[in-house]
Structure formats: structure tokens, C-alpha cells
N, C-alpha and C. Protein backbone atom coordinates (compact mmCIF):
# COMPACT_ATOMS: atom_id res chain seq x y z
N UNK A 1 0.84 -1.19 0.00
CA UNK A 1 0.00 0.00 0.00
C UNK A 1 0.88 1.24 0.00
N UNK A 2 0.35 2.45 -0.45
CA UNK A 2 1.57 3.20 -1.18
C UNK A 2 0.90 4.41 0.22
N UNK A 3 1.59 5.02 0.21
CA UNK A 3 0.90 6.21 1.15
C UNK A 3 1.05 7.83 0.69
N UNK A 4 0.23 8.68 1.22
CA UNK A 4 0.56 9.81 0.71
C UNK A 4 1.78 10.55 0.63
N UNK A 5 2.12 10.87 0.26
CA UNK A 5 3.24 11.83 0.24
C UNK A 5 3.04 13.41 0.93
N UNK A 6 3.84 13.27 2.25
CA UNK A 6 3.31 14.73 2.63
C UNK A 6 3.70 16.07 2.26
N UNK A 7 5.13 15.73 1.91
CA UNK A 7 6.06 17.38 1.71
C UNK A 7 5.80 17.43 0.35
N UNK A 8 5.46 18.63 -0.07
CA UNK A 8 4.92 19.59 -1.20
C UNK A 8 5.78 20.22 -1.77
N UNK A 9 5.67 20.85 -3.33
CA UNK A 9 6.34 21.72 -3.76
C UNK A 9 6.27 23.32 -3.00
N UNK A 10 7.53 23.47 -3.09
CA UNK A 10 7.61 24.94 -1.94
C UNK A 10 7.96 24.96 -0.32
N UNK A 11 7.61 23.81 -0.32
CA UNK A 11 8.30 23.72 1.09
C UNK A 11 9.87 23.85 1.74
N UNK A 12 9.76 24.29 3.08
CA UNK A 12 11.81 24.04 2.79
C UNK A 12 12.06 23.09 3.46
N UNK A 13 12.52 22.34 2.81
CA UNK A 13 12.87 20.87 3.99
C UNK A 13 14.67 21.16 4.26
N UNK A 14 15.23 19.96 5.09
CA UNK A 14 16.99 19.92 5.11
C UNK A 14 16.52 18.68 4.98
N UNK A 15 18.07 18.31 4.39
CA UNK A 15 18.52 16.77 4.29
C UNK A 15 19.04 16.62 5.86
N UNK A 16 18.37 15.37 6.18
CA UNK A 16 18.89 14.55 7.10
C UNK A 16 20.13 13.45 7.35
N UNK A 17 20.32 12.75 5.79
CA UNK A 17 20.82 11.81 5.85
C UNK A 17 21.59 11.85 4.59
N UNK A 18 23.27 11.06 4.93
CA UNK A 18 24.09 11.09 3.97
C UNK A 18 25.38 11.77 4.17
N UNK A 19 26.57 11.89 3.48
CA UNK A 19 28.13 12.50 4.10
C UNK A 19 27.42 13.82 4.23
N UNK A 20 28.63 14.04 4.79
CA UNK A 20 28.34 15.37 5.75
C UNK A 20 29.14 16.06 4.84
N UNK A 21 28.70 18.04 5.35
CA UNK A 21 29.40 19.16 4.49
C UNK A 21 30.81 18.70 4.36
N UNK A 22 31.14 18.89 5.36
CA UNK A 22 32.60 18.50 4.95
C UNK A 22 33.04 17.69 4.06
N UNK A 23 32.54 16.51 4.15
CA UNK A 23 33.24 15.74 3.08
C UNK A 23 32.81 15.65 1.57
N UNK A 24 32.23 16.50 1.55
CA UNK A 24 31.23 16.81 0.06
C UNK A 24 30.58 16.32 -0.08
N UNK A 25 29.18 15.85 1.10
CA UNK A 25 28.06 15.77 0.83
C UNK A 25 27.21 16.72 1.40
N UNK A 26 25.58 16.20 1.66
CA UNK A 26 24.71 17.25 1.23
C UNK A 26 23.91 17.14 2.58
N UNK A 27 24.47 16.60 3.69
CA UNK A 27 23.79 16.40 4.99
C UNK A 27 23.78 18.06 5.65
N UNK A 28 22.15 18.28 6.30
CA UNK A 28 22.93 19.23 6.75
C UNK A 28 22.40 20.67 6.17
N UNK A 29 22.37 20.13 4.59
CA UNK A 29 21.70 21.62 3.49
C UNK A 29 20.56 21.58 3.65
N UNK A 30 19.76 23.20 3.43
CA UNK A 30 18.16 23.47 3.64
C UNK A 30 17.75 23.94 1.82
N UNK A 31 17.08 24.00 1.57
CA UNK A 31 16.67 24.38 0.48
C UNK A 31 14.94 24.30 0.09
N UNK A 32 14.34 24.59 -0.43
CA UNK A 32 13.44 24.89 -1.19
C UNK A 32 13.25 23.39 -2.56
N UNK A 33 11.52 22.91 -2.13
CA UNK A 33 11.34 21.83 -3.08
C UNK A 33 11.04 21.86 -4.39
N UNK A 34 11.46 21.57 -5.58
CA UNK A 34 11.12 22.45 -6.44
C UNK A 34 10.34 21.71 -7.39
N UNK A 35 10.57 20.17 -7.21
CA UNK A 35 9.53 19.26 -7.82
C UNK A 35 9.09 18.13 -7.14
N UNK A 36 8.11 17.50 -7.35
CA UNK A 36 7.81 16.07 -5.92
C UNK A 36 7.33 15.12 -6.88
N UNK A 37 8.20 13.90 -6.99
CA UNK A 37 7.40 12.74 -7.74
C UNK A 37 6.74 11.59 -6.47
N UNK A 38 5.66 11.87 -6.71
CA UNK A 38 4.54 11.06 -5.59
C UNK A 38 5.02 9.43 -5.92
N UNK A 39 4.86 9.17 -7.11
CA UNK A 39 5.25 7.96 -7.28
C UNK A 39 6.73 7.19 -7.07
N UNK A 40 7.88 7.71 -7.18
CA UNK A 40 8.85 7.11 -6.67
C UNK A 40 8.95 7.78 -5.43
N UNK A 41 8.31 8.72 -4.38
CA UNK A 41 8.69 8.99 -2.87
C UNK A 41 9.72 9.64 -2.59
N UNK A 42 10.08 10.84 -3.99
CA UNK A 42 11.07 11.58 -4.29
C UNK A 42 10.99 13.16 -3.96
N UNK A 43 11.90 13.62 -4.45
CA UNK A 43 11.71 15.34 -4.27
C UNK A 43 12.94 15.91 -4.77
N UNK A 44 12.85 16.91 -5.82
CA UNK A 44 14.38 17.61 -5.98
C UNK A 44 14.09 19.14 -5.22
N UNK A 45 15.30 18.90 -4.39
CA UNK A 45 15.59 20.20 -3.61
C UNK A 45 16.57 21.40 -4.14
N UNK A 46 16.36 22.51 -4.02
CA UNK A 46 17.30 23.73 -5.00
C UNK A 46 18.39 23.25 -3.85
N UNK A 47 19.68 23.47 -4.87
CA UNK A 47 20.80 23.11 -4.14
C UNK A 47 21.34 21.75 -3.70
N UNK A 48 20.61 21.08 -3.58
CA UNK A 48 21.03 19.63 -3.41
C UNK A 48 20.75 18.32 -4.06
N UNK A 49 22.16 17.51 -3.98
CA UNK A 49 22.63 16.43 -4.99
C UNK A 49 22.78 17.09 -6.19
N UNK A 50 23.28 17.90 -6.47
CA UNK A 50 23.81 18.55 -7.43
C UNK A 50 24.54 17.38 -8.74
N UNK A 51 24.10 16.79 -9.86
CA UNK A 51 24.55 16.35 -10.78
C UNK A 51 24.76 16.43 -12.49
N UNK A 52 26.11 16.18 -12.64
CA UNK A 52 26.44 16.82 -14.45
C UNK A 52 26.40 15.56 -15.21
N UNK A 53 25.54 15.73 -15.84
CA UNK A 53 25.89 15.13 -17.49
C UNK A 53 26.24 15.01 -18.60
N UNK A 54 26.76 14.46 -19.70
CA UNK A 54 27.55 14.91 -20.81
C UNK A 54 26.69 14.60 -21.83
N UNK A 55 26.61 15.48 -22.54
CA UNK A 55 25.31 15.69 -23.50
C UNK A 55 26.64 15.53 -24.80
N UNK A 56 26.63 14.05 -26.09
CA UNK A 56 26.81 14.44 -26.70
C UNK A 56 26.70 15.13 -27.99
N UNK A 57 27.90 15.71 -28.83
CA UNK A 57 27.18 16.41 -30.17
C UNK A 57 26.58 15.56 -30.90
N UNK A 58 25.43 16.10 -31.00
CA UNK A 58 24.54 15.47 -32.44
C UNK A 58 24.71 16.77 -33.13
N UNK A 59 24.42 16.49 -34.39
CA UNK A 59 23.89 17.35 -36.11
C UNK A 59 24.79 18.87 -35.59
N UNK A 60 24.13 19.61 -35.68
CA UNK A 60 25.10 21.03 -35.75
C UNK A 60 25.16 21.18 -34.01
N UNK A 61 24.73 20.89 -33.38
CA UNK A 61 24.56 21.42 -31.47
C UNK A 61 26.26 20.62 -31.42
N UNK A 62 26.76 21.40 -30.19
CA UNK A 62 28.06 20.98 -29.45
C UNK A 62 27.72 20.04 -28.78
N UNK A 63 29.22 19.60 -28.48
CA UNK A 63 28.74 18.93 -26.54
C UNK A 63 28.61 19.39 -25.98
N UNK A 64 28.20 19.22 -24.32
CA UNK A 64 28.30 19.74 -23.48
C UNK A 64 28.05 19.36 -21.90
N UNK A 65 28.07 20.12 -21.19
CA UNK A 65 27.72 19.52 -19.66
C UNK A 65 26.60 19.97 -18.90
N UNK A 66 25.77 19.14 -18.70
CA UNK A 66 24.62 20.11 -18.06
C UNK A 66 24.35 19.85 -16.90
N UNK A 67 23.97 20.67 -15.75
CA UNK A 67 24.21 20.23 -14.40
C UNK A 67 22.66 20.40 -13.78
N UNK A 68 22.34 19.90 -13.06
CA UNK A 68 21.00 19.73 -12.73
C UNK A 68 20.84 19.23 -11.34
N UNK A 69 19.52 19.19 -10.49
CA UNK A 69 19.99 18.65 -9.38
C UNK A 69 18.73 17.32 -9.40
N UNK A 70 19.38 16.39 -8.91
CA UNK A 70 19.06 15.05 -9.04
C UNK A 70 17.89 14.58 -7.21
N UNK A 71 17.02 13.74 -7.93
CA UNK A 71 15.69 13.61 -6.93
C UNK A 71 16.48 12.89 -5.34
N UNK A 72 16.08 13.22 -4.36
CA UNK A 72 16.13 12.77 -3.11
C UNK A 72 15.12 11.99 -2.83
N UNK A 73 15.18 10.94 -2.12
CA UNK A 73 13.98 10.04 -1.24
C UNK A 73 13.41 10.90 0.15
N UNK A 74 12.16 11.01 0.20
CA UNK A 74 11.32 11.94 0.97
C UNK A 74 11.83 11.06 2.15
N UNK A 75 11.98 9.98 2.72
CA UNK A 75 12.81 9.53 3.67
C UNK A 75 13.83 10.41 4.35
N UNK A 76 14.90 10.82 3.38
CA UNK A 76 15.69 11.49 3.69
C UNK A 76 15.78 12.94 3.96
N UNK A 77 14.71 13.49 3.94
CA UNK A 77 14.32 15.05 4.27
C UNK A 77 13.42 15.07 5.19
N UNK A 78 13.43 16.54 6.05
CA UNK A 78 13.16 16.83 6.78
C UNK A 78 12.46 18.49 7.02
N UNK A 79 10.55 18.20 7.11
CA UNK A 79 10.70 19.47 6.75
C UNK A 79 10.94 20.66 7.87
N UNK A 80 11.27 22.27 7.44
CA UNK A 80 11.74 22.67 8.32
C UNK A 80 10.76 24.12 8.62
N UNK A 81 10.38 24.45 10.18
CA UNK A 81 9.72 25.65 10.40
C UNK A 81 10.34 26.47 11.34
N UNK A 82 9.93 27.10 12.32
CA UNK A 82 10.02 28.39 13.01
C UNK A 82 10.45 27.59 14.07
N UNK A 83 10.15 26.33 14.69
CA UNK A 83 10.67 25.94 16.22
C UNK A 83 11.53 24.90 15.71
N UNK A 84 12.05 24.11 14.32
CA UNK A 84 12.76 23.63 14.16
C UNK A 84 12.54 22.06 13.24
N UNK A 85 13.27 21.49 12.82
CA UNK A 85 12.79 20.53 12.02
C UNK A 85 11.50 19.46 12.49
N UNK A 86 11.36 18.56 11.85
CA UNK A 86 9.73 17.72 11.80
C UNK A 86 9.34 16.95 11.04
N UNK A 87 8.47 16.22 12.06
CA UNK A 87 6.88 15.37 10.64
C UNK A 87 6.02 16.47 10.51
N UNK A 88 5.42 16.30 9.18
CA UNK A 88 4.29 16.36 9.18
C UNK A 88 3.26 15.36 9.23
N UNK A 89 2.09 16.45 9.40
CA UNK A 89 1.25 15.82 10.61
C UNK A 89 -0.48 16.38 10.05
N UNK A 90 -1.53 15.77 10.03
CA UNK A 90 -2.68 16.62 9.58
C UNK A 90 -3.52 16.86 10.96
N UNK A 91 -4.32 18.13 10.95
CA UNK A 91 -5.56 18.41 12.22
C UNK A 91 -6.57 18.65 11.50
N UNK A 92 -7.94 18.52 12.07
CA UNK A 92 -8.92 18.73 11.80
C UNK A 92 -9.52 19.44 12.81
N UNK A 93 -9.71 20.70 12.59
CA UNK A 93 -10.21 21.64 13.32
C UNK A 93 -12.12 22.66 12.58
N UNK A 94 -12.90 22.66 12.75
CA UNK A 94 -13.71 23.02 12.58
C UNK A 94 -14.32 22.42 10.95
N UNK A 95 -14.09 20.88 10.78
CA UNK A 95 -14.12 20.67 9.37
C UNK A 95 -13.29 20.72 8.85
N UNK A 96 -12.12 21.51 8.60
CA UNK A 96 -11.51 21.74 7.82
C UNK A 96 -9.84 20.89 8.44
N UNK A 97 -9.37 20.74 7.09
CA UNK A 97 -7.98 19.35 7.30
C UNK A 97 -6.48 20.73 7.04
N UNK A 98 -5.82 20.72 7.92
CA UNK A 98 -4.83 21.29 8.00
C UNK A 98 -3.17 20.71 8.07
N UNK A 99 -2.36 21.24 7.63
CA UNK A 99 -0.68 20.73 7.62
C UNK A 99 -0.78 21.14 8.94
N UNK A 100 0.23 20.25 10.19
CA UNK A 100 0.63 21.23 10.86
C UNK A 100 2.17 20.11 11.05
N UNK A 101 3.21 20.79 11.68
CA UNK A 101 4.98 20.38 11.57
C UNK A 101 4.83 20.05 12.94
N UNK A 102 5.52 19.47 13.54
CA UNK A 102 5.64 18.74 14.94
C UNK A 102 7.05 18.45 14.97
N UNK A 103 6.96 19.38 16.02
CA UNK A 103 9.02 19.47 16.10
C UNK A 103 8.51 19.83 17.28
N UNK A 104 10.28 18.93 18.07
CA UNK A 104 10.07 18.99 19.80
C UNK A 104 8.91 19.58 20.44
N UNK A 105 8.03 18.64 20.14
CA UNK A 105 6.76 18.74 21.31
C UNK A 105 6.31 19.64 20.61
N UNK A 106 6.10 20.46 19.89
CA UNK A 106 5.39 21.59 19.61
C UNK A 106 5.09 21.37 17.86
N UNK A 107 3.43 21.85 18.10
CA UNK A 107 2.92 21.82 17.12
C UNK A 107 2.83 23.07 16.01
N UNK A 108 3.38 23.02 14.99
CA UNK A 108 3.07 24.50 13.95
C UNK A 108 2.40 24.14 13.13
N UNK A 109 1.52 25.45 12.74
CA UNK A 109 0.80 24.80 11.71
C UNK A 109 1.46 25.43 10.13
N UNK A 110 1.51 25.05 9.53
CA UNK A 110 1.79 25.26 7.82
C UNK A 110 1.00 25.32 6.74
N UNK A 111 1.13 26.27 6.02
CA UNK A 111 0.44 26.51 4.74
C UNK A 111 0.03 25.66 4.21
């Protein structure tokens, strides 16, 4: 059974998991979501997993290198608010179904 996917485009999550700044990975970075594939349980974040490809020449176009940033597993992110990283979490308050982030004990609610 597949489940929803909670973190959205626009959100800012950090990576949780994976080498750390130092050693040239991406643990650690916050960024902004900029696409969400529901079906593989993915997300590309601005700024992170940063990857180049080599595009070669066909017909009159050059080669070249194009750099892009490559999908993360929603596993591995974490989204982030005002009292500090989190799950999300849904409430139902007067009818209506709301985001809210749950970081140390405290509940925020989100757009």
C-alpha cells in the first residue's frame, strides 16, 4: 500500500541523511522543493545532490555539460519551520484538514 506523500512543492525541507558538508556531501543543506514525484517517494531540492551530465554532439549542437539537481527520497528530508525541524502531521479543526509540523513537542501549523 503506497501512502501519501506529505512534503509539497515549496516547502523548505533539510537533508537529514548522507556524508556530511565536509566531506562533500549534502547532509545538513536546507533548500526549497522544487519538484515532488509522488510515485517514486522523491523530491528535488534547490541546491542539493547537485549532478552533471555529458550531452553528446549530435547534427550542428556541441557537446556539453549540463548540471542539474538530481531527486532525493522523501525519507531522507526533513521538513523545516520556526521551532525547528519535523513530521508532518494533519488536524482537523472546525471541518476543515490542515498541515501542521511537529518538532520537539510543539505543534506548527503550515500553509
Amino acid at each position: 500500500m503506497k501512502t501519501k506523500m506529505k512534503i509539497k512543492v515549496g516547502d523548505v525541507v533539510r537533508v537529514m541523511v548522507g556524508r556530511a558538508k565536509e566531506q562533500g556531501g549534502d547532509k545538513g543543506k536546507e533548500g526549497k522543493v522544487i519538484q515532488a514525484f509522488p510515485e517514486s517517494n522523491a523530491v528535488v531540492v534547490d541546491g542539493v545532490r547537485n549532478r552533471t551530465k555529458h550531452v553528446k554532439p549530435r547534427g550542428d549542437q556541441k557537446g556539453q555539460k549540463v548540471q542539474f539537481f538530481a531527486p532525493i527520497p522523501t525519507s531522507n528530508v526533513s521538513l523545516v519551520g520556526k521551532t525547528g525541524t519535523g513530521r508532518v502531521g494533519f488536524e482537523v479543526k472546525d471541518g476543515k484538514k490542515t498541515r501542521v509540523l511537529r518538532a520537539k513537542k510543539k505543534v506548527e501549523q503550515i500553509g
